[in-house]
N, C-alpha and C. Protein backbone atom coordinates (compact mmCIF):
# COMPACT_ATOMS: atom_id res chain seq x y z
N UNK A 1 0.83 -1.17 0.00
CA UNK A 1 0.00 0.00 0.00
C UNK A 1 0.87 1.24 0.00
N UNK A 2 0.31 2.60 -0.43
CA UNK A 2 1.04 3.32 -0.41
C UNK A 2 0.32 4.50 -0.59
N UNK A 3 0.96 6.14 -0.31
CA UNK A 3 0.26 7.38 -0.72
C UNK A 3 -0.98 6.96 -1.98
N UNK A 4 -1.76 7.82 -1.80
CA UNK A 4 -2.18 7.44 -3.36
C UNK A 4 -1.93 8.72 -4.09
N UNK A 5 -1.69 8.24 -5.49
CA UNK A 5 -1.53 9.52 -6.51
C UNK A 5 -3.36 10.36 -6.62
N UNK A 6 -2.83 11.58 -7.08
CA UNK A 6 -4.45 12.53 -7.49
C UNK A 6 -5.22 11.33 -8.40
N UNK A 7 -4.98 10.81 -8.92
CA UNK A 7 -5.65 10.05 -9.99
C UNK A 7 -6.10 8.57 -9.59
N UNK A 8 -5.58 8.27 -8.39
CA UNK A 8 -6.07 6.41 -7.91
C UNK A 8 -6.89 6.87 -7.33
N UNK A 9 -7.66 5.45 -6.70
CA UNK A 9 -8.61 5.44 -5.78
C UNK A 9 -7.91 4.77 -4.18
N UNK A 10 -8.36 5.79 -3.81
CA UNK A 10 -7.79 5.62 -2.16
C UNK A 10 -8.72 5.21 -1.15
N UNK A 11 -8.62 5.03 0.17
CA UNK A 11 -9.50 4.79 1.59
C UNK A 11 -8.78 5.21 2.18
N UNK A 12 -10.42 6.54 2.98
CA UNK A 12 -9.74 7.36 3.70
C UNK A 12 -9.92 6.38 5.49
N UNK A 13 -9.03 6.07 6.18
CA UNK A 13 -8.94 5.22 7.09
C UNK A 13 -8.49 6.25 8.55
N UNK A 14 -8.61 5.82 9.54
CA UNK A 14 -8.74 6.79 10.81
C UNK A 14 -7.32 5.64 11.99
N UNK A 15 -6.35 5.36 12.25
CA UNK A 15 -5.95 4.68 12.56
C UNK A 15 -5.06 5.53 14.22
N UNK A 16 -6.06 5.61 15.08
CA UNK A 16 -5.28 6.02 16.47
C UNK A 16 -5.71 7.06 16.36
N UNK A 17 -6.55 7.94 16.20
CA UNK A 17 -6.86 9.27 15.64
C UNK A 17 -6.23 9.88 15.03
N UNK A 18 -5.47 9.32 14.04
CA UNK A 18 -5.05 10.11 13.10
C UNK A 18 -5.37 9.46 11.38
N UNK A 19 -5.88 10.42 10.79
CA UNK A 19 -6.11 10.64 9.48
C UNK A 19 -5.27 9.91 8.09
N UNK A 20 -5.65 8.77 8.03
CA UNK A 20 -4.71 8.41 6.42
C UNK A 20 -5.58 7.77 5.27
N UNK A 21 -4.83 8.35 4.17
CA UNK A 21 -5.52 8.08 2.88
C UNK A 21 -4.46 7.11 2.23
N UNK A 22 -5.20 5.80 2.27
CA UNK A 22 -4.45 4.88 1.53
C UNK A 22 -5.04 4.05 0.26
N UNK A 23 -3.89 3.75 -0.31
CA UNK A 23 -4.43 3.05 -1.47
C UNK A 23 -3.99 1.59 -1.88
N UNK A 24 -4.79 0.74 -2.58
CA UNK A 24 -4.02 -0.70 -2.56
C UNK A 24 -4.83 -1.29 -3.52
N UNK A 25 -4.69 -2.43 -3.90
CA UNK A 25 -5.07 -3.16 -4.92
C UNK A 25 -6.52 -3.57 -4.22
N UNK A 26 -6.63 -3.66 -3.09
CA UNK A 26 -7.67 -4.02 -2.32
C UNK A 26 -8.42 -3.48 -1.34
N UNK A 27 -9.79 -1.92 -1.76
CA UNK A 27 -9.54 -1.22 -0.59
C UNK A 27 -9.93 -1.48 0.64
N UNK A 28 -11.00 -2.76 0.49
CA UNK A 28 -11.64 -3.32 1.28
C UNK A 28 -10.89 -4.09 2.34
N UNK A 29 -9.62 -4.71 2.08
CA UNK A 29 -8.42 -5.14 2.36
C UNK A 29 -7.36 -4.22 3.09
N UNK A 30 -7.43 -2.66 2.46
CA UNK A 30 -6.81 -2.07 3.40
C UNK A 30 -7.60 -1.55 4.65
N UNK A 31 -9.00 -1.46 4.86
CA UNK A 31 -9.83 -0.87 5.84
C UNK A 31 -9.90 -1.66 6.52
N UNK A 32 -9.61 -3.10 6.19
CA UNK A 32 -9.76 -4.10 7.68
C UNK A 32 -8.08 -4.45 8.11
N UNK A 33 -7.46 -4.00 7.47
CA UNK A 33 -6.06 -3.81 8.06
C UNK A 33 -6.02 -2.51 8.92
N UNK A 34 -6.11 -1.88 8.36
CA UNK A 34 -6.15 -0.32 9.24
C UNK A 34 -6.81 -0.09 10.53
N UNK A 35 -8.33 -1.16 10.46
CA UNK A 35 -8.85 -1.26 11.23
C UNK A 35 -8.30 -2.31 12.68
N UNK A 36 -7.30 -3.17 11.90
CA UNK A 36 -6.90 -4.37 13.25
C UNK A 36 -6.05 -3.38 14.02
N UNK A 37 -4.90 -2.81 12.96
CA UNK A 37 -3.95 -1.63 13.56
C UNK A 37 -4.31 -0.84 14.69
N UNK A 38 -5.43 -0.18 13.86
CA UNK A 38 -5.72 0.19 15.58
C UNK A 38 -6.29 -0.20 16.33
N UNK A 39 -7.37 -0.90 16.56
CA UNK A 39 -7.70 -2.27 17.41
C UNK A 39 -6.12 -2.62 18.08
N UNK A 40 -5.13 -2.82 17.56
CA UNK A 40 -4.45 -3.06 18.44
C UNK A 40 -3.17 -2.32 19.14
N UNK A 41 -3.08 -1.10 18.39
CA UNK A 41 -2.60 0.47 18.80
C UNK A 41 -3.30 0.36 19.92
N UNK A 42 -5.23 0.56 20.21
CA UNK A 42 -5.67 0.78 21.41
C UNK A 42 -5.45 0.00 21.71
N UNK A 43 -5.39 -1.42 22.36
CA UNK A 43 -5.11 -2.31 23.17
C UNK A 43 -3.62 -2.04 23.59
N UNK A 44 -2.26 -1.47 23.14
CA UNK A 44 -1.43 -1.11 23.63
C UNK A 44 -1.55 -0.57 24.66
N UNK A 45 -2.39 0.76 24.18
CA UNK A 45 -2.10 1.96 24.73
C UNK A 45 -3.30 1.57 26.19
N UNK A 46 -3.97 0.71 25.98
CA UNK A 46 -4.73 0.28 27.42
C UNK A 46 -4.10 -0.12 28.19
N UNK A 47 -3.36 -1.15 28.07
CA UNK A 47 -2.74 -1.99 28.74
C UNK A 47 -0.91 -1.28 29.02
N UNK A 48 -0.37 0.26 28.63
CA UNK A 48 0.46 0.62 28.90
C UNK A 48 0.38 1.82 29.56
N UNK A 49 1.42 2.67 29.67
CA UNK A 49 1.18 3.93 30.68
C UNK A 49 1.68 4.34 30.03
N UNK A 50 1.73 4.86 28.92
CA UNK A 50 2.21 5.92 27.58
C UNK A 50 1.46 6.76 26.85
N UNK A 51 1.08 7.56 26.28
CA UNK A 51 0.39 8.69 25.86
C UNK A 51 0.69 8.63 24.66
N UNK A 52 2.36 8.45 24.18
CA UNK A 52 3.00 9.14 22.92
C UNK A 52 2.17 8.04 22.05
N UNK A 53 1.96 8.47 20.69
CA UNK A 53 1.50 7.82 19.76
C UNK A 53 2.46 7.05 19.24
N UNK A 54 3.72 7.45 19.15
CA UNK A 54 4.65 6.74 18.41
C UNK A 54 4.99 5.66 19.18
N UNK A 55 5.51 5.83 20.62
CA UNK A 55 5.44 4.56 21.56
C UNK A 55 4.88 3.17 21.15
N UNK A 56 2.69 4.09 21.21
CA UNK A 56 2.05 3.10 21.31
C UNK A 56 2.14 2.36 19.84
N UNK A 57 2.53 3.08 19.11
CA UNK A 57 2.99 2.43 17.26
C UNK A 57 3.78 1.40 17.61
N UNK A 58 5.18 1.63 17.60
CA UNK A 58 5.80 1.17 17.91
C UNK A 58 5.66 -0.77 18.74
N UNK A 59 5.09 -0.32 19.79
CA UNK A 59 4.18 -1.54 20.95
C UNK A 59 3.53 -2.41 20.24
N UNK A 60 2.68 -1.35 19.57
CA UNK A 60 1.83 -2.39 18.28
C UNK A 60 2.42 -3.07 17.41
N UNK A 61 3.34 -2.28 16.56
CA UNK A 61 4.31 -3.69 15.24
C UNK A 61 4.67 -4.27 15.86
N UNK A 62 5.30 -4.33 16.93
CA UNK A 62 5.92 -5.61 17.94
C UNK A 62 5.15 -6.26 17.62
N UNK A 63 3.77 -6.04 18.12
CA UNK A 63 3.10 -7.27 18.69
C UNK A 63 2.45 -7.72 17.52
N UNK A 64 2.45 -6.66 16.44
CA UNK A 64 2.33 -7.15 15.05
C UNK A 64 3.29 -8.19 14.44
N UNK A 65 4.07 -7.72 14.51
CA UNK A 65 5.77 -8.57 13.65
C UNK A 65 5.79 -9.99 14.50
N UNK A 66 5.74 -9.66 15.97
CA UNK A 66 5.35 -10.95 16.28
C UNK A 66 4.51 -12.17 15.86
N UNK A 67 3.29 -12.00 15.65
CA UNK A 67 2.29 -12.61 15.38
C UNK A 67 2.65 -12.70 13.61
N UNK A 68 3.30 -12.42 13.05
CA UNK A 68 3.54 -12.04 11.88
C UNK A 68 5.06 -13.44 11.70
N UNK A 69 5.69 -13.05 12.70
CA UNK A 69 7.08 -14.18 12.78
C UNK A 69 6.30 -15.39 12.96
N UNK A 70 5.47 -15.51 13.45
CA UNK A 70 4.69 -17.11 14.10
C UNK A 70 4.26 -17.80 12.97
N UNK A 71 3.26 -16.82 11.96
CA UNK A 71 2.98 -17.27 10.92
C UNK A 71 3.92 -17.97 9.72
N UNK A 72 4.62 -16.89 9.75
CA UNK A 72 5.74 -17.20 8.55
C UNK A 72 6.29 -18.61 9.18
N UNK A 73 6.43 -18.90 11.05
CA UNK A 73 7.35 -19.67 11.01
C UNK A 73 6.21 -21.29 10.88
N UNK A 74 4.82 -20.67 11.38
CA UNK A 74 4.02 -22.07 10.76
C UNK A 74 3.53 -22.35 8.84
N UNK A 75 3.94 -21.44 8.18
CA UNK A 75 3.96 -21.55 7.33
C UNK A 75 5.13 -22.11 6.52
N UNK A 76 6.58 -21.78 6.90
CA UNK A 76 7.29 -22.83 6.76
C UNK A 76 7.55 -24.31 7.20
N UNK A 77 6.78 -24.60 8.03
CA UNK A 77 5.95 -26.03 8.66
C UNK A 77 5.43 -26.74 7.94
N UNK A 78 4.85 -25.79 7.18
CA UNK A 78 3.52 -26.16 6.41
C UNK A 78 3.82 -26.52 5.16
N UNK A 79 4.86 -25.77 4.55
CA UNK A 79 5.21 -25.55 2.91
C UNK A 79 4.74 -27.24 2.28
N UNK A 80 5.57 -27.95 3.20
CA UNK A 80 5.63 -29.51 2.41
C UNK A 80 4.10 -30.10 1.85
N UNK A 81 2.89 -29.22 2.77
CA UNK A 81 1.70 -29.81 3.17
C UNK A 81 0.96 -29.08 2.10
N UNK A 82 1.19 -27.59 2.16
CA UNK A 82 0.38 -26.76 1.50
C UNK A 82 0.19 -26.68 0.21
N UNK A 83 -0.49 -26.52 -1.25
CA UNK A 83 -0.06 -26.59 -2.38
C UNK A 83 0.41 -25.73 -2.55
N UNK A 84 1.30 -25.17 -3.94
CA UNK A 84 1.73 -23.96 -4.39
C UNK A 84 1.21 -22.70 -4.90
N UNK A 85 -0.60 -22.72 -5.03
CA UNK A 85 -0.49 -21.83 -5.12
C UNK A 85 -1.06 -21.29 -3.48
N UNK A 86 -1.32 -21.57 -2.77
CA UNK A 86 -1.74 -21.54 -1.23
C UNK A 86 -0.96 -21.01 -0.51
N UNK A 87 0.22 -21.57 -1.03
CA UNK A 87 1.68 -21.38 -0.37
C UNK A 87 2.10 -19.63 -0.54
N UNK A 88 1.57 -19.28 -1.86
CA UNK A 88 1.79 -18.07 -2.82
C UNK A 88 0.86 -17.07 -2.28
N UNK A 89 -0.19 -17.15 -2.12
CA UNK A 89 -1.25 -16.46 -1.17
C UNK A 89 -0.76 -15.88 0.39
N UNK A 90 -0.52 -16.80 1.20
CA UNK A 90 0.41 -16.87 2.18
C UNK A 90 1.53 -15.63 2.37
N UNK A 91 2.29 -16.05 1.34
CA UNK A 91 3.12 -14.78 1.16
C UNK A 91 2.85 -13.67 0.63
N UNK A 92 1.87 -13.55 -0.38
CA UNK A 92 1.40 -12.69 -0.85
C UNK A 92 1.04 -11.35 0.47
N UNK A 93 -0.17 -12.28 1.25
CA UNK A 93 -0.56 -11.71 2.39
C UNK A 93 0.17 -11.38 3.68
N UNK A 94 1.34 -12.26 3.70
CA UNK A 94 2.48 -11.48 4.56
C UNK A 94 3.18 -9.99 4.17
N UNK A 95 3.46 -10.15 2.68
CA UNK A 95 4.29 -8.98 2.43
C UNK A 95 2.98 -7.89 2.57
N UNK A 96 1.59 -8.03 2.28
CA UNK A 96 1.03 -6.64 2.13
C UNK A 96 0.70 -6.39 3.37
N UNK A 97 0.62 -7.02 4.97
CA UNK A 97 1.00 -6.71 6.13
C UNK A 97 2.14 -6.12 6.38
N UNK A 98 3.39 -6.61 5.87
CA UNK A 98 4.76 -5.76 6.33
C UNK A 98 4.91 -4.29 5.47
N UNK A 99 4.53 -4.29 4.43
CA UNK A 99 4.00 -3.32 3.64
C UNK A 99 3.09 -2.28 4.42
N UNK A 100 1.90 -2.83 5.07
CA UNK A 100 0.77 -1.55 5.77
C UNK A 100 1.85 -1.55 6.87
N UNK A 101 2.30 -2.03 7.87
CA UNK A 101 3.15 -1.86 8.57
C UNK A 101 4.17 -0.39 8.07
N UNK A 102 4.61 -0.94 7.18
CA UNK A 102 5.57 0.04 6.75
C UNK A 102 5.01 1.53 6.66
N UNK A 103 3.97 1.31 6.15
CA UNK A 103 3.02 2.70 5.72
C UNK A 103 3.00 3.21 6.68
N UNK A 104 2.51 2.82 7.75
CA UNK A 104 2.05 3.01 8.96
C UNK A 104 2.82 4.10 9.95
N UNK A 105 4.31 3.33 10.07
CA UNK A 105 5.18 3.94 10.41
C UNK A 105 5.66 5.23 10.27
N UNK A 106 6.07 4.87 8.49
CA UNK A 106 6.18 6.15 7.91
C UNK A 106 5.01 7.12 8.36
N UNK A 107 4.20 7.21 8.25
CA UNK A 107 2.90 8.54 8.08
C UNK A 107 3.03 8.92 10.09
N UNK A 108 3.25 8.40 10.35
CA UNK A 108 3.74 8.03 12.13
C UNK A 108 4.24 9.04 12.45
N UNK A 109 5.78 8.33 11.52
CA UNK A 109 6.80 9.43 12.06
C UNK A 109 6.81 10.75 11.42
N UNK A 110 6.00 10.97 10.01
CA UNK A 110 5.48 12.57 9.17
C UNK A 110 4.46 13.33 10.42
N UNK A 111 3.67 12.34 11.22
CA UNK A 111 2.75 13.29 11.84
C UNK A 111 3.39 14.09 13.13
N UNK A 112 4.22 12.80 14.16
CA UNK A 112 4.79 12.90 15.00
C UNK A 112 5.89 13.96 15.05
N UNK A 113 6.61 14.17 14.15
CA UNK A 113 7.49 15.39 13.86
C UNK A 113 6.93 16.73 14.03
């Protein structure tokens, strides 16, 4: 996912109270990503004694990348089991998580400044 140009079609998404317009091959796909994000931004920030947004960012990819390492590492478990194109999906859907991740950050650290 990424900025969108004047000319794509974007979703405008609300992630921690702050404002982003994203775009992706899937927008329906990025609004329920955006939406876990912060679902679990707030659950950080419940369960911590921090205020800063970037902190609670931060708290969150952890616990994102985590849950994100588990997969990849039951998915290499799996490879022998899974067919190929299943297997391809899999990754597909990892990278456009480390991808909103990425987004995420970035627009993070543009607001936070």
């Amino acid at each position: 996912m990424t900025p969108p140009k004047p000319d794509t079609a974007y979703k405008t998404v609300h992630i921690y109270d702050q404002t982003y317009h994203l775009s992706g091959p899937d927008l329906v796909a990025v609004e329920r990503l955006a939406a876990l994000v912060d679902a679990r931004m707030r659950a950080v920030a419940a369960k911590g004694r921090t205020a800063d947004s970037l902190r609670v960012a931060v708290l969150a990819a952890l616990n994102l990348a985590d849950e994100l390492t588990r997969a990849n590492e039951r998915l290499h478990a799996l490879e022998g089991t899974a067919d190929v194109a299943e297997s391809a999906e899999i990754r597909a859907r990892t990278a456009n998580l480390t991808g909103l991740l990425d987004q995420i950050f970035e627009e993070d650290r543009k607001t936070s400044s």
